[in-house]
C-alpha atoms as a PDB file:
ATOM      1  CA  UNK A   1       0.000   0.000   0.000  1.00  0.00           C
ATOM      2  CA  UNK A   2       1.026   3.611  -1.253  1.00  0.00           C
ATOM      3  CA  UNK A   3       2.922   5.655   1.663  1.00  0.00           C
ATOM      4  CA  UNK A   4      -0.171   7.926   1.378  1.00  0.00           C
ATOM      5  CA  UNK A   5      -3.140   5.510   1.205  1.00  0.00           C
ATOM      6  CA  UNK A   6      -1.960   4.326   4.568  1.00  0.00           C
ATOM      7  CA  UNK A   7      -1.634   7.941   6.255  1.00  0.00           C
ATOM      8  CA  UNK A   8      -4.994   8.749   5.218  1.00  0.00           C
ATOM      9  CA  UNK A   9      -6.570   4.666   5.911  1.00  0.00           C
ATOM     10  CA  UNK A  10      -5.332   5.771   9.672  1.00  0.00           C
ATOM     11  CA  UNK A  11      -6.839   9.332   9.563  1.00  0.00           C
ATOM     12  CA  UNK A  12     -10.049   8.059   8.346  1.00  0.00           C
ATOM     13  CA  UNK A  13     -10.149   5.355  11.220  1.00  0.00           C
ATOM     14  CA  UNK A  14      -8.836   7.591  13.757  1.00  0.00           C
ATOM     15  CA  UNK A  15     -12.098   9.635  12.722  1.00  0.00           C
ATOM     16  CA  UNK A  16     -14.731   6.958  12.582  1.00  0.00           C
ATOM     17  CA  UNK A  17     -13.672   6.251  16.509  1.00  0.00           C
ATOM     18  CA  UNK A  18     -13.260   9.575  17.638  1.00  0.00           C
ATOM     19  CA  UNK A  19     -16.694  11.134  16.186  1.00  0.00           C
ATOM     20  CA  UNK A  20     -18.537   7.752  15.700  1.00  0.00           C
ATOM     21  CA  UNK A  21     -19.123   8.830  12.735  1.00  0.00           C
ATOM     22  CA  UNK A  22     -20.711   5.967   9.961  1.00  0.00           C
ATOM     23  CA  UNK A  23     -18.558   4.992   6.729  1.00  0.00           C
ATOM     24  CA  UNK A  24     -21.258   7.994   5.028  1.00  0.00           C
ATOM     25  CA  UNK A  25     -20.172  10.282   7.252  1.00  0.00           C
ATOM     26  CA  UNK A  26     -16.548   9.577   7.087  1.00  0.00           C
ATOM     27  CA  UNK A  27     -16.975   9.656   2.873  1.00  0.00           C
ATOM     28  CA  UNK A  28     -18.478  13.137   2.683  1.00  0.00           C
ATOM     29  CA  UNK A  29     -15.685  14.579   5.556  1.00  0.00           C
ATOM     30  CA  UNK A  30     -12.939  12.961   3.429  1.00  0.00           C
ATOM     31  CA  UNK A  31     -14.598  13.653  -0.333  1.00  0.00           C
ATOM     32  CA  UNK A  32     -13.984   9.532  -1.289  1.00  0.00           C
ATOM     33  CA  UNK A  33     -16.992   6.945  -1.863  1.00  0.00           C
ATOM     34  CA  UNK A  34     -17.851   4.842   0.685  1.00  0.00           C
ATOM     35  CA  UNK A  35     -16.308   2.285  -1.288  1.00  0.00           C
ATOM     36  CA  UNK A  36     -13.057   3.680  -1.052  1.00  0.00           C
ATOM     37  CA  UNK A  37     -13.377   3.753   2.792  1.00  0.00           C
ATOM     38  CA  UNK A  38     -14.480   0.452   3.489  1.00  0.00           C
ATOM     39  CA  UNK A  39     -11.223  -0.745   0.920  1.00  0.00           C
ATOM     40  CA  UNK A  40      -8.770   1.334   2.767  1.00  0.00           C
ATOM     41  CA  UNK A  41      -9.975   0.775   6.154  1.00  0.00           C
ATOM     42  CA  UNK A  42     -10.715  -3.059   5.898  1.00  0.00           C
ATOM     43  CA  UNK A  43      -6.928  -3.685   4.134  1.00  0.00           C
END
């Protein structure tokens, strides 16, 4: 995985648990689908 896929993979966790925020949320606060965040979170 890209140096920079797995920054932002850890950001985008780090939010989900901090705001409990659902994978829609987390898609709209980081402009990705919530396909992307289920890939990079899940890998």
């Amino acid at each position: 995985m890209k140096e920079y896929i797995e920054e932002r993979a850890v950001e985008i966790a780090n939010y989900i648990i901090e705001e409990k925020a659902t994978v829609r949320q987390a898609a709209k606060k980081f402009g990705v689908s919530k396909s992307t965040i289920h890939m990079e979170v899940t890998k």
